[in-house]
PDB file of N, CA and C in Angstrom:
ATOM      1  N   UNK A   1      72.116 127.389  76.240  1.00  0.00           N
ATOM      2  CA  UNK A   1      72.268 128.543  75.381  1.00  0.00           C
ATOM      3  C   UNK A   1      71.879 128.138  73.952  1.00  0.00           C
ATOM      4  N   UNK A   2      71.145 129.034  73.658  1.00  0.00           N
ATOM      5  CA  UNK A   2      70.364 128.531  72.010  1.00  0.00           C
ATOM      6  C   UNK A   2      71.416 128.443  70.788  1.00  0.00           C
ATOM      7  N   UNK A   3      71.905 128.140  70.350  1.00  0.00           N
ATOM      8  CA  UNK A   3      72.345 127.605  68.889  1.00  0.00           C
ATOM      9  C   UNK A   3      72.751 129.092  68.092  1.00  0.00           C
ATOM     10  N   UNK A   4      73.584 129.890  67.669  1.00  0.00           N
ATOM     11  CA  UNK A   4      73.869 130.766  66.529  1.00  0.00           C
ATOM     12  C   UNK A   4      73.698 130.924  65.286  1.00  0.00           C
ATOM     13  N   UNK A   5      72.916 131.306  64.982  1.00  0.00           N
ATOM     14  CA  UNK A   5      72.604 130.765  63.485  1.00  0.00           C
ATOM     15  C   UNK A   5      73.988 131.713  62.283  1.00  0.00           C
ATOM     16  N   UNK A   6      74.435 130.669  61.267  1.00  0.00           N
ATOM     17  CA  UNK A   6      75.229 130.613  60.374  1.00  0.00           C
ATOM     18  C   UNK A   6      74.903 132.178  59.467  1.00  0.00           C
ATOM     19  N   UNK A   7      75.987 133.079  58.742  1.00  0.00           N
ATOM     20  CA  UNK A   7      75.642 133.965  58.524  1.00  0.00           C
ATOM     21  C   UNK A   7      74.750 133.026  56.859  1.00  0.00           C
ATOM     22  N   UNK A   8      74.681 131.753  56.168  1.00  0.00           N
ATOM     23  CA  UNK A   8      74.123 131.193  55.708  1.00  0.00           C
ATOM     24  C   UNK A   8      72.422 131.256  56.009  1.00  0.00           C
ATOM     25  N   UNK A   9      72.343 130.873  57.132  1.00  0.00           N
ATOM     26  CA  UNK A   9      70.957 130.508  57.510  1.00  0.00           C
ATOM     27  C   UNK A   9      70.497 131.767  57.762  1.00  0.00           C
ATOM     28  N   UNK A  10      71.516 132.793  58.255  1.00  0.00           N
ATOM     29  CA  UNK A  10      70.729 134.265  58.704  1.00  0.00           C
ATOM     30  C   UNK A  10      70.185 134.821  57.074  1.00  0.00           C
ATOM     31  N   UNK A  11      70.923 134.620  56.125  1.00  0.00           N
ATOM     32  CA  UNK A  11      70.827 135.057  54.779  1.00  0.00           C
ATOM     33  C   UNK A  11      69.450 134.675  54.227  1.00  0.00           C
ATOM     34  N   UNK A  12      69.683 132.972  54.216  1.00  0.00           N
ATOM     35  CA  UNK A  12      68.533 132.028  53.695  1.00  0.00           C
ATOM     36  C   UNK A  12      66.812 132.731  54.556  1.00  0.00           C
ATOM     37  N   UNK A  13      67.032 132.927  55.911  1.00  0.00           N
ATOM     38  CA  UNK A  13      65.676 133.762  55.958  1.00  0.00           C
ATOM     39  C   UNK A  13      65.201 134.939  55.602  1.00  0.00           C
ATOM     40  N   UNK A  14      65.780 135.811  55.489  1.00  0.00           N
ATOM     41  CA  UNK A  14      66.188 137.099  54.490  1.00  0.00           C
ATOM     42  C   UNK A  14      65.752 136.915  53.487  1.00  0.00           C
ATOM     43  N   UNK A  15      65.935 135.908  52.540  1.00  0.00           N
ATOM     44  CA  UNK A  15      65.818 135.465  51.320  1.00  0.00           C
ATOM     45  C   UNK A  15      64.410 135.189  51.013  1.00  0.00           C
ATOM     46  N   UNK A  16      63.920 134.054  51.701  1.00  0.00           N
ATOM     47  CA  UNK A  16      62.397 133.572  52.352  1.00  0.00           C
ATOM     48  C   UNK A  16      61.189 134.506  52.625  1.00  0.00           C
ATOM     49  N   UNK A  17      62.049 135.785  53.445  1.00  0.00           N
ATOM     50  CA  UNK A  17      61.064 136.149  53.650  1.00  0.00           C
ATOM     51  C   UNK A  17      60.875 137.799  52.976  1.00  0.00           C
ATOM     52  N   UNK A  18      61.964 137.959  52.083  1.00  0.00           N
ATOM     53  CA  UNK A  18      61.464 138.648  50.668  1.00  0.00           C
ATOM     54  C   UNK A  18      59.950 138.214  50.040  1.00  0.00           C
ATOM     55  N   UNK A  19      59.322 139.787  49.422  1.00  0.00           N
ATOM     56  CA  UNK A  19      58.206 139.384  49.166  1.00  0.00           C
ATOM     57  C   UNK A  19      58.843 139.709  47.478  1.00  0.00           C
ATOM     58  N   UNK A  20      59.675 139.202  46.769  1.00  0.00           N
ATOM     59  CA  UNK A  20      59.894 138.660  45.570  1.00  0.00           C
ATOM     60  C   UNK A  20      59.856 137.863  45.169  1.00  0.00           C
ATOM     61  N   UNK A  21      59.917 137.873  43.790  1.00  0.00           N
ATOM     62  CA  UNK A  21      59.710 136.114  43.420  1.00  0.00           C
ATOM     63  C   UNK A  21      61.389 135.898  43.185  1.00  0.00           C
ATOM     64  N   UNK A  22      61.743 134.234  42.894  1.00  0.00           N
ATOM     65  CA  UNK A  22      62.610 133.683  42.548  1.00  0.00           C
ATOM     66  C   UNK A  22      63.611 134.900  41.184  1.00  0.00           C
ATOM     67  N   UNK A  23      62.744 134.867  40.632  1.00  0.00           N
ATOM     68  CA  UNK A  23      63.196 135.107  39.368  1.00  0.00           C
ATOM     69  C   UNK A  23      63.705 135.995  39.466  1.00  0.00           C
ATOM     70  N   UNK A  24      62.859 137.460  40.081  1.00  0.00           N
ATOM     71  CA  UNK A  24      63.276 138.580  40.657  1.00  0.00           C
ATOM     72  C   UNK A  24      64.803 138.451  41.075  1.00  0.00           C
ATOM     73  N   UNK A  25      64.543 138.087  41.636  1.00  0.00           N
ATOM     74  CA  UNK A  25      66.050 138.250  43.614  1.00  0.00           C
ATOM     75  C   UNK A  25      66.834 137.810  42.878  1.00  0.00           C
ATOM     76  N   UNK A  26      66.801 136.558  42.018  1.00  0.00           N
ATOM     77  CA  UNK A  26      68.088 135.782  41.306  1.00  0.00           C
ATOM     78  C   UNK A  26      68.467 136.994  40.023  1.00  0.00           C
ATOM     79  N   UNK A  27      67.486 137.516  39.113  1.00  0.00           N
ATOM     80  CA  UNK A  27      67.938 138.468  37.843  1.00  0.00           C
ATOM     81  C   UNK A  27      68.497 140.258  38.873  1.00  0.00           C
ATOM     82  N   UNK A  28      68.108 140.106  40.142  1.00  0.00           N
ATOM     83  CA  UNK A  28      68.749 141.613  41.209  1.00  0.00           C
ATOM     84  C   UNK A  28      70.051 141.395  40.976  1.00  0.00           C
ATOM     85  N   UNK A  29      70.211 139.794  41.978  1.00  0.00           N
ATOM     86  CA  UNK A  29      71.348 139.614  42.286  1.00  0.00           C
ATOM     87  C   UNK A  29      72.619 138.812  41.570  1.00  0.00           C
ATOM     88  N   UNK A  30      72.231 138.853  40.191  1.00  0.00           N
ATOM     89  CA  UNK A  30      73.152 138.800  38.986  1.00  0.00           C
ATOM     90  C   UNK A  30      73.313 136.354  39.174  1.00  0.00           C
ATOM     91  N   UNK A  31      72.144 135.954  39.817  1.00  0.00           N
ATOM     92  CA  UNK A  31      72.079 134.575  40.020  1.00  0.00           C
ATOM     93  C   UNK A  31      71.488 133.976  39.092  1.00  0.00           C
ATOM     94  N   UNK A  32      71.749 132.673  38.791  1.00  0.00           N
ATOM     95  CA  UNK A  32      70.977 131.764  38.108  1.00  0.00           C
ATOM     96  C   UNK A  32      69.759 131.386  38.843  1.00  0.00           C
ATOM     97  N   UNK A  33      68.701 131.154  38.761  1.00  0.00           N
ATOM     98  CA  UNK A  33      67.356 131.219  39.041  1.00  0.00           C
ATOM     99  C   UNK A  33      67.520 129.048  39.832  1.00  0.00           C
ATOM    100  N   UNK A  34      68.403 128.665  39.182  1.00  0.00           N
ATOM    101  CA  UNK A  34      68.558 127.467  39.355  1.00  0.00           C
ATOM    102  C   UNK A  34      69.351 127.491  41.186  1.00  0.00           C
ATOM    103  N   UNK A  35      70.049 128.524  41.008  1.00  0.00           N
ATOM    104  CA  UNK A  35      71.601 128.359  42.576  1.00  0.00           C
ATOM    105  C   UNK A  35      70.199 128.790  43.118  1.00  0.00           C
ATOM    106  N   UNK A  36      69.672 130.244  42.811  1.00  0.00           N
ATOM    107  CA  UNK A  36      68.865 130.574  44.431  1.00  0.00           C
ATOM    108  C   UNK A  36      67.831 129.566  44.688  1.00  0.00           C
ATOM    109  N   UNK A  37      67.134 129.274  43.679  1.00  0.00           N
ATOM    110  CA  UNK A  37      66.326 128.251  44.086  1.00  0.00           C
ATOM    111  C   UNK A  37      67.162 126.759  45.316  1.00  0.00           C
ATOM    112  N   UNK A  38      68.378 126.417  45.080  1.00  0.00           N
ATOM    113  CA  UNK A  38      68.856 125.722  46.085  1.00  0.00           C
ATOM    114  C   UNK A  38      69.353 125.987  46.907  1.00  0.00           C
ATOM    115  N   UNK A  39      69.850 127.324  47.246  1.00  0.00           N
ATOM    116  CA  UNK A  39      70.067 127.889  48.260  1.00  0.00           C
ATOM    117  C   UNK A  39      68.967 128.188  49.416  1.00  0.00           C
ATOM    118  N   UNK A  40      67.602 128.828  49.006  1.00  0.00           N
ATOM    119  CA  UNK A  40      66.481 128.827  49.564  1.00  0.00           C
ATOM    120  C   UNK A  40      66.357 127.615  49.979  1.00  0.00           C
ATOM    121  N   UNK A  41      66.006 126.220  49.513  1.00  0.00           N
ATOM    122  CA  UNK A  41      65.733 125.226  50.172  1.00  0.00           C
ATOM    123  C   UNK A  41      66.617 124.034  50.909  1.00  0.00           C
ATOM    124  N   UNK A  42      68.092 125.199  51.115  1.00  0.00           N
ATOM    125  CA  UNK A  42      68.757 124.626  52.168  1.00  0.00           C
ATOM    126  C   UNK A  42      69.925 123.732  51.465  1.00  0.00           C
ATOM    127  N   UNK A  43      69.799 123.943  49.894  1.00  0.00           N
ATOM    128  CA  UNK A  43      71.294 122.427  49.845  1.00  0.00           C
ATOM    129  C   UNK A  43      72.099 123.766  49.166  1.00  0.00           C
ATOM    130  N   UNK A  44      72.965 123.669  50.127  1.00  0.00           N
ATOM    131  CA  UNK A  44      74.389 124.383  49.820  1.00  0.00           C
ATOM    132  C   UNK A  44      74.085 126.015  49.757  1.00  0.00           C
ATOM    133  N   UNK A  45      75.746 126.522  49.821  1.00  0.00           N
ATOM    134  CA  UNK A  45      75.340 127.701  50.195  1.00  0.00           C
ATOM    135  C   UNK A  45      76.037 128.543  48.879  1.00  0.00           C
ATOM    136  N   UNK A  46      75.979 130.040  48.811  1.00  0.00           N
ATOM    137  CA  UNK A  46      76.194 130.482  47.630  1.00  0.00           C
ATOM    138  C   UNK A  46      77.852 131.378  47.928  1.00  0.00           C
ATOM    139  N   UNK A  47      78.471 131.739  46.700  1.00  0.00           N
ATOM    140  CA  UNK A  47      79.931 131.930  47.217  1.00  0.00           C
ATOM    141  C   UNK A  47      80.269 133.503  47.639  1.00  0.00           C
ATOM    142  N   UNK A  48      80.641 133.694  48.427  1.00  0.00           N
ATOM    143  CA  UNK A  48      81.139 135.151  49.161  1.00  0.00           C
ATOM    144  C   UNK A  48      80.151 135.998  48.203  1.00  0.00           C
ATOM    145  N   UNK A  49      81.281 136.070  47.293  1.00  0.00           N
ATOM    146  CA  UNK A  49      80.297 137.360  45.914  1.00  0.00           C
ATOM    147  C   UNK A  49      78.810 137.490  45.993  1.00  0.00           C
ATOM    148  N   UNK A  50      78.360 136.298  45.559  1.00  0.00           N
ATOM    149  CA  UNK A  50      76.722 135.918  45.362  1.00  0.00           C
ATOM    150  C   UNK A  50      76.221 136.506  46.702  1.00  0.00           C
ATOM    151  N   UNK A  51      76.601 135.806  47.710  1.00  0.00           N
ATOM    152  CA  UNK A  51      75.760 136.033  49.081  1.00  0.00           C
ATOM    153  C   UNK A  51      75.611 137.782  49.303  1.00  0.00           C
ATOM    154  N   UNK A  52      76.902 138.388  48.819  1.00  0.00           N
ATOM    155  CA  UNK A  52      76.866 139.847  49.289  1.00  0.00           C
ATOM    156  C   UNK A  52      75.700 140.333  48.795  1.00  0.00           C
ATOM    157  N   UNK A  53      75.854 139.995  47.051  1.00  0.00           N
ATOM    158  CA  UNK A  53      74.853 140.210  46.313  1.00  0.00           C
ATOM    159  C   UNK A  53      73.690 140.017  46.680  1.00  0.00           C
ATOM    160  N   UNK A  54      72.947 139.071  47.180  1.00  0.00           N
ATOM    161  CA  UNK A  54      71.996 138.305  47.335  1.00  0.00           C
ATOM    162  C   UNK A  54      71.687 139.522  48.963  1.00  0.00           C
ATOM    163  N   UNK A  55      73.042 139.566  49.615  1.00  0.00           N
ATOM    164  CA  UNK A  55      72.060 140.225  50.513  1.00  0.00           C
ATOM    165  C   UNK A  55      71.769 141.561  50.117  1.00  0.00           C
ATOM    166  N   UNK A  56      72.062 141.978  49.556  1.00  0.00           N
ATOM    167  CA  UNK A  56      72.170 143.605  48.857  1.00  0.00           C
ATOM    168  C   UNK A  56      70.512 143.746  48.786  1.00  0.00           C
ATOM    169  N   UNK A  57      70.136 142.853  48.212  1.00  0.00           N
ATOM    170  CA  UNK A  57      69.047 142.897  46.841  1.00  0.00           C
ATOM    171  C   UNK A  57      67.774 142.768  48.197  1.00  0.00           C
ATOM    172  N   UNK A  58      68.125 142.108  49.607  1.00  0.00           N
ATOM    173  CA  UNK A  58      66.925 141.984  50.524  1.00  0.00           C
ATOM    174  C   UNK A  58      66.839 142.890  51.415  1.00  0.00           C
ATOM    175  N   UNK A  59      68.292 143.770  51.582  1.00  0.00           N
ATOM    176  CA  UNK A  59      67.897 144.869  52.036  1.00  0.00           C
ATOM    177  C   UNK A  59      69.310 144.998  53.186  1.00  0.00           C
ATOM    178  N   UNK A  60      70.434 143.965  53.318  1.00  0.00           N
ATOM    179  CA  UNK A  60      70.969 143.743  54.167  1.00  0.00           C
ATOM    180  C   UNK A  60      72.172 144.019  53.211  1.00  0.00           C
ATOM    181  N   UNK A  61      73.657 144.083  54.634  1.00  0.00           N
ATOM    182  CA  UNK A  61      74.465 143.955  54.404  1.00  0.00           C
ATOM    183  C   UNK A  61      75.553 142.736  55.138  1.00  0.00           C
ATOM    184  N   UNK A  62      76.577 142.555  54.235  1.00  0.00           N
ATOM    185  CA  UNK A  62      77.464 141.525  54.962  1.00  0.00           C
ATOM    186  C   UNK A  62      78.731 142.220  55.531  1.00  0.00           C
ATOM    187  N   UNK A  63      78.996 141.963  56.631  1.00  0.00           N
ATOM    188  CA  UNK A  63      80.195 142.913  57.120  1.00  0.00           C
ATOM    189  C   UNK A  63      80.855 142.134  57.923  1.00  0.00           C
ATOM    190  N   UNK A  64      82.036 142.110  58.285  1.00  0.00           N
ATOM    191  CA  UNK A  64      82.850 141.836  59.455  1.00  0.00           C
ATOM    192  C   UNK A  64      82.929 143.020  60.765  1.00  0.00           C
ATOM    193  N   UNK A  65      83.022 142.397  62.177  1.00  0.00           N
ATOM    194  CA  UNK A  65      82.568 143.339  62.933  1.00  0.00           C
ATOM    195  C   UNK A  65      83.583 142.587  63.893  1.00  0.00           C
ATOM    196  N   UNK A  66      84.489 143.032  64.438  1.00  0.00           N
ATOM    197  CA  UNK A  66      85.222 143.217  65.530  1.00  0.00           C
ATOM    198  C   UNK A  66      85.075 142.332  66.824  1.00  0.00           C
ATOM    199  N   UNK A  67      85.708 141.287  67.010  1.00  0.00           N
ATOM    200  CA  UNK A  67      85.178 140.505  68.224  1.00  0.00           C
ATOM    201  C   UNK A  67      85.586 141.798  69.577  1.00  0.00           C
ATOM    202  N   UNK A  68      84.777 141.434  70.829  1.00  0.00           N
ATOM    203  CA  UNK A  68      85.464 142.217  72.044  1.00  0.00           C
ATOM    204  C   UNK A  68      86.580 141.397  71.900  1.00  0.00           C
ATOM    205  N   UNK A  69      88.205 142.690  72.293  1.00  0.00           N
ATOM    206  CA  UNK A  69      88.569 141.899  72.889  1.00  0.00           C
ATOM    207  C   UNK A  69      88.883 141.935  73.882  1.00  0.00           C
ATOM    208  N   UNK A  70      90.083 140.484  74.636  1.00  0.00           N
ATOM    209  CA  UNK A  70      90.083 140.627  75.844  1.00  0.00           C
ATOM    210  C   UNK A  70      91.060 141.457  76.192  1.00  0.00           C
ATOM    211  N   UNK A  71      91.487 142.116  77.506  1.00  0.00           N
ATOM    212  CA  UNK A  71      92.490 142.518  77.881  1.00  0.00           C
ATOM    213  C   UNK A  71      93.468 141.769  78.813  1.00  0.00           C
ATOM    214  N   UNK A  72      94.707 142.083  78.277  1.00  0.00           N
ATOM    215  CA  UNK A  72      95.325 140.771  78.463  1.00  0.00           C
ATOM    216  C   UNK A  72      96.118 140.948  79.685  1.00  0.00           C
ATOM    217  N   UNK A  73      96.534 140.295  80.237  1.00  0.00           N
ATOM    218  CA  UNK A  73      96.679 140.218  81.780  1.00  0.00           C
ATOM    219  C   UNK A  73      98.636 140.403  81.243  1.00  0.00           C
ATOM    220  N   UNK A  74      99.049 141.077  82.288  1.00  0.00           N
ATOM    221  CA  UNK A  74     100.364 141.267  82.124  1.00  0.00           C
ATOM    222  C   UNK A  74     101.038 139.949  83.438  1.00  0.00           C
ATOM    223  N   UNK A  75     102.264 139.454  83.051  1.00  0.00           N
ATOM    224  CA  UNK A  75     102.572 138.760  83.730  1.00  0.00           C
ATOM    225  C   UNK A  75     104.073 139.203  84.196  1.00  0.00           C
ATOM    226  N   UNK A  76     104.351 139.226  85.476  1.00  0.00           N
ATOM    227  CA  UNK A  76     105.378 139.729  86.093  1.00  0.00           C
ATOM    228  C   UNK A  76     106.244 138.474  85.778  1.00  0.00           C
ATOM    229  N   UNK A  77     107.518 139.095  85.245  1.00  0.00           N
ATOM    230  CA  UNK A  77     108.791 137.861  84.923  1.00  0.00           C
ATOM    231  C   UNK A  77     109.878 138.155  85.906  1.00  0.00           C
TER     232      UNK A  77
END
């Protein structure tokens, strides 16, 4: 089974494959031109806030979504 990619790495291609420049995406998304630049090339990741931001600005959103769950087996006592 293939590997999940990190909501990090899902971001970082998002990011990549914006047809903006640096300067752009970082002055959208209220960033220092210095963080996105290291975020794009993989060292470290940016904090809750930023990332929302950051995804805002590529067209995405960040959300929490509900695992299934299971149904739980009743046990006769």
């Amino acid at each position: 089974m293939p590997k999940r990619m990190t909501i990090a790495e899902q971001l970082r291609r998002a990011v990549n494959a914006s047809d903006q420049t640096g300067s752009d995406l970082a002055a959208a998304a209220g960033l220092n031109e210095s963080t996105l630049s290291r975020f794009r090339r993989g060292i470290g990741n940016p904090q809750l806030a930023a990332a929302e931001s950051l995804a805002r600005v590529v067209g995405y959103s960040l959300e929490l979504v509900p695992l299934k769950t299971r149904k739980r087996s009743r046990r006769k006592r």
